[in-house]
PDB file of N, CA and C in Angstrom:
ATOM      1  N   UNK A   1      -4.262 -11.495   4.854  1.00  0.00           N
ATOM      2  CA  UNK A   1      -4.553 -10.771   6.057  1.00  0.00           C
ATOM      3  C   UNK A   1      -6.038 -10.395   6.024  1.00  0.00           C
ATOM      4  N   UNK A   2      -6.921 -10.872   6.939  1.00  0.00           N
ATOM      5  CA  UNK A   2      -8.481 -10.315   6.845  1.00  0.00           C
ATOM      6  C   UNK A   2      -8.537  -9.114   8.079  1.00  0.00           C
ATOM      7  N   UNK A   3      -9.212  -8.335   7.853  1.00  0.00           N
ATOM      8  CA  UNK A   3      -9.416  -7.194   8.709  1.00  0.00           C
ATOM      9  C   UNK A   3     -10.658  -7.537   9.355  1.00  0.00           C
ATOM     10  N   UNK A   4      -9.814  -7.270  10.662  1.00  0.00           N
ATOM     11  CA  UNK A   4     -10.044  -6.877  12.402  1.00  0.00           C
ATOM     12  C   UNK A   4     -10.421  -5.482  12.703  1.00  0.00           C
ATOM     13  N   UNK A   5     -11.276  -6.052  14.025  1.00  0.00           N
ATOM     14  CA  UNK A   5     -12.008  -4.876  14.593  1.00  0.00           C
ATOM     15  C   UNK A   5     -10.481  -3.587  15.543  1.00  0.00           C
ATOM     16  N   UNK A   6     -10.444  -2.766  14.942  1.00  0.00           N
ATOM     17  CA  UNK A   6      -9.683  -1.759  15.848  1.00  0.00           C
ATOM     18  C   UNK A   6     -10.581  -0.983  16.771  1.00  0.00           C
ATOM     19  N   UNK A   7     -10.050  -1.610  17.953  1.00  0.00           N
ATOM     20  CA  UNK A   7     -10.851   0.157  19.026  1.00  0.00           C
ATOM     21  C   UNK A   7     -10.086   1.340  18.810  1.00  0.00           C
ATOM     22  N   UNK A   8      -9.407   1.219  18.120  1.00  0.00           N
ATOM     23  CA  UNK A   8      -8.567   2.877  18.389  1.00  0.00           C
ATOM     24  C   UNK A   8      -9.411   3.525  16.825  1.00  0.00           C
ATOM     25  N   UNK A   9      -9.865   2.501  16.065  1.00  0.00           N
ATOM     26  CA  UNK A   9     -10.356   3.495  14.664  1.00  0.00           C
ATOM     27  C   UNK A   9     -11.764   2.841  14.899  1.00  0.00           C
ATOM     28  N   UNK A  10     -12.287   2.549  15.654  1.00  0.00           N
ATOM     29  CA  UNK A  10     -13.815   2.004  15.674  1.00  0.00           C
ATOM     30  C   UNK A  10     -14.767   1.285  15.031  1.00  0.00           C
ATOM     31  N   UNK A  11     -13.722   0.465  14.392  1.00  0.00           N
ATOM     32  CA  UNK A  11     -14.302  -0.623  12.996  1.00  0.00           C
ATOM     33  C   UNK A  11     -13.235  -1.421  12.089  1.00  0.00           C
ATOM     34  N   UNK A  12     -13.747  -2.117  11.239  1.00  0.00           N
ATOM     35  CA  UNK A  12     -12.717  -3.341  10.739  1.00  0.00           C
ATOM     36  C   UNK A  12     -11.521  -2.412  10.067  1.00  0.00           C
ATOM     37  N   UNK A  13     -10.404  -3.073  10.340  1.00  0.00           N
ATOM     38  CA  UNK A  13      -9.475  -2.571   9.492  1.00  0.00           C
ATOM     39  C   UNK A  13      -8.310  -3.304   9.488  1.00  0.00           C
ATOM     40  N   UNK A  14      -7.308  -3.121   8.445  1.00  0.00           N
ATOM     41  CA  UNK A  14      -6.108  -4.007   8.841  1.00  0.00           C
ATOM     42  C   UNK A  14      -4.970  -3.293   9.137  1.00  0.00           C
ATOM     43  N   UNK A  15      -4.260  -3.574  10.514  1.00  0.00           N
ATOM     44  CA  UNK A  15      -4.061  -2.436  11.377  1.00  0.00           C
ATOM     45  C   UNK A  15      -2.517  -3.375  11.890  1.00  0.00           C
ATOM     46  N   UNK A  16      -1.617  -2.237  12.377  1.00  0.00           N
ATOM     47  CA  UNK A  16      -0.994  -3.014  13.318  1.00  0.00           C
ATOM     48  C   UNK A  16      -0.356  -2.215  14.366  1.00  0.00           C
ATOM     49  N   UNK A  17      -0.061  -2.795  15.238  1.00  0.00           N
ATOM     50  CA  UNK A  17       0.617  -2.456  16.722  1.00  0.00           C
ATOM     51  C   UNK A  17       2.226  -3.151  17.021  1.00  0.00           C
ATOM     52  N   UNK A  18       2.953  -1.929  17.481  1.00  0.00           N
ATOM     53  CA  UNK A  18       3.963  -2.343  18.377  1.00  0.00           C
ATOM     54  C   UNK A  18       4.021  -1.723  19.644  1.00  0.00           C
ATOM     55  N   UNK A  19       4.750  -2.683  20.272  1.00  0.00           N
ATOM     56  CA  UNK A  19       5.031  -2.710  21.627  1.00  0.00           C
ATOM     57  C   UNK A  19       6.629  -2.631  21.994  1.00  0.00           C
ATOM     58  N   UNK A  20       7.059  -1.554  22.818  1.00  0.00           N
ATOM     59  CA  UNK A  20       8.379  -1.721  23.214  1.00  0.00           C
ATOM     60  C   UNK A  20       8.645  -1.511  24.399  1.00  0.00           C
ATOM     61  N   UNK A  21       9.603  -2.502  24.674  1.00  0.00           N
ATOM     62  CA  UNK A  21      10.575  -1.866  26.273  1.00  0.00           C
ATOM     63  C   UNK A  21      11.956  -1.303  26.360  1.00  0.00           C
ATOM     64  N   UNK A  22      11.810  -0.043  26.875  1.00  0.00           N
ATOM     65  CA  UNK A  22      13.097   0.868  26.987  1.00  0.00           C
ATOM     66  C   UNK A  22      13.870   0.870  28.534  1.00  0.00           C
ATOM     67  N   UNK A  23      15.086   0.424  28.581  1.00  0.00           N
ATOM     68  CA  UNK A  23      15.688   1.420  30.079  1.00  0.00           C
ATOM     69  C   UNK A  23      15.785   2.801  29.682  1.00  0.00           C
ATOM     70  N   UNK A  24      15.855   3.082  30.760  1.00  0.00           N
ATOM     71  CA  UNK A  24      15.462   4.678  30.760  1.00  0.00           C
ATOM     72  C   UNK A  24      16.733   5.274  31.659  1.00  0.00           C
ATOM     73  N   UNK A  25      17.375   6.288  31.638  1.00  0.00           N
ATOM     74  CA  UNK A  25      18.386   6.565  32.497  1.00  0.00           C
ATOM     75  C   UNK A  25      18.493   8.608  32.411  1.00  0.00           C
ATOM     76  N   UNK A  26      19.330   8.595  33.086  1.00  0.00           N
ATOM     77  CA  UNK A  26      18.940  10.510  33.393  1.00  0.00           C
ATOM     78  C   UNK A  26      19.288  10.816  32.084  1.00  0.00           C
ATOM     79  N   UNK A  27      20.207  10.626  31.636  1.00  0.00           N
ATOM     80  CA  UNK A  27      20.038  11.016  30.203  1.00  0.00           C
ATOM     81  C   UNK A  27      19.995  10.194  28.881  1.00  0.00           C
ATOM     82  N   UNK A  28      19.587   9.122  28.719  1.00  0.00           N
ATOM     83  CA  UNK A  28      19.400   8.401  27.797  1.00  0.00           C
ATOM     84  C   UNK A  28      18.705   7.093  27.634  1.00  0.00           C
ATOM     85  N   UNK A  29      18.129   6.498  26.798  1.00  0.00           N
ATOM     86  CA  UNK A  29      16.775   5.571  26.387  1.00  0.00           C
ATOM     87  C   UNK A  29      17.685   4.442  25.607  1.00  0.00           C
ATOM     88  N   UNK A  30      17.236   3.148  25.972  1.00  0.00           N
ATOM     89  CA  UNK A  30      18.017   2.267  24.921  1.00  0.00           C
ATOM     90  C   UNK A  30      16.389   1.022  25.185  1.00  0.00           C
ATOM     91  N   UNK A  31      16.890   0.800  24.015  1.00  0.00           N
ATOM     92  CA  UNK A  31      15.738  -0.144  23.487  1.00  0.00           C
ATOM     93  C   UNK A  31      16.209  -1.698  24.128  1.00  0.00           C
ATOM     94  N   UNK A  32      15.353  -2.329  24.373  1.00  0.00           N
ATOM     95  CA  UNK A  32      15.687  -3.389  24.639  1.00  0.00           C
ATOM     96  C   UNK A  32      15.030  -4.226  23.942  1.00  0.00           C
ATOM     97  N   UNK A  33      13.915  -4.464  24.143  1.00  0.00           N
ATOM     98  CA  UNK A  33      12.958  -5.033  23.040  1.00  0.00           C
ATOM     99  C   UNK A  33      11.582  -4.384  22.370  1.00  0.00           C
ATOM    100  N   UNK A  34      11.310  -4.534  21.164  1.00  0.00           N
ATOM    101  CA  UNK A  34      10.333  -4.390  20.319  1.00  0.00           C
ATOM    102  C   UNK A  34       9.798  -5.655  19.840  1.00  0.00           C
ATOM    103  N   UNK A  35       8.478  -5.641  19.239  1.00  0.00           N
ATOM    104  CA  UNK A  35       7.435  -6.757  19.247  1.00  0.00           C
ATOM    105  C   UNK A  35       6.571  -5.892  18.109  1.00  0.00           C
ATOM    106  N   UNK A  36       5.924  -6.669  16.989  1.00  0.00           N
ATOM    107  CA  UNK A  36       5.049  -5.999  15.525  1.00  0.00           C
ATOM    108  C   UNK A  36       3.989  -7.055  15.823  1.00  0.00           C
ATOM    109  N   UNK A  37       2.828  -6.688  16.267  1.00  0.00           N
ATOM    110  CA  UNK A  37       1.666  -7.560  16.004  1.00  0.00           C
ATOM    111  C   UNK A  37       0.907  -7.154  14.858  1.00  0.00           C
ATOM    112  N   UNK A  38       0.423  -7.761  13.552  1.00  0.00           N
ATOM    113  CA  UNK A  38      -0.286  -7.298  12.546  1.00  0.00           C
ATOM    114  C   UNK A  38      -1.888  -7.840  12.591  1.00  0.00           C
ATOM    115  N   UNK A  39      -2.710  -7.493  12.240  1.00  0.00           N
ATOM    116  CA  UNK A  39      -3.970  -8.006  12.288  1.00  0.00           C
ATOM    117  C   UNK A  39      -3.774  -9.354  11.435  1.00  0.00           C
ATOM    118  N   UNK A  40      -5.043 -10.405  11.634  1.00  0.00           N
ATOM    119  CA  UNK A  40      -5.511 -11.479  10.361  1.00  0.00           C
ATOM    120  C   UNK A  40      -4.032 -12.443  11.215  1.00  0.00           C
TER     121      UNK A  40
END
């Protein structure tokens, strides 16, 4: 894994991000999908 520029920490690092989509309802959240992007 080589380290990437993060804008959220303002310089190289090896970092990662997820992303998810939830339904949403008056009282409760269910996942539908999640996604792990890693740097490098």
């Amino acid at each position: 894994m080589t380290r990437q520029y993060c804008g959220a920490l303002g310089e190289r690092a090896n970092y990662q991000v997820t992303v998810a989509v939830h339904a949403v309802g008056d009282t409760a959240s269910f996942p539908l999908q999640q996604r792990l992007f890693l740097s490098g």
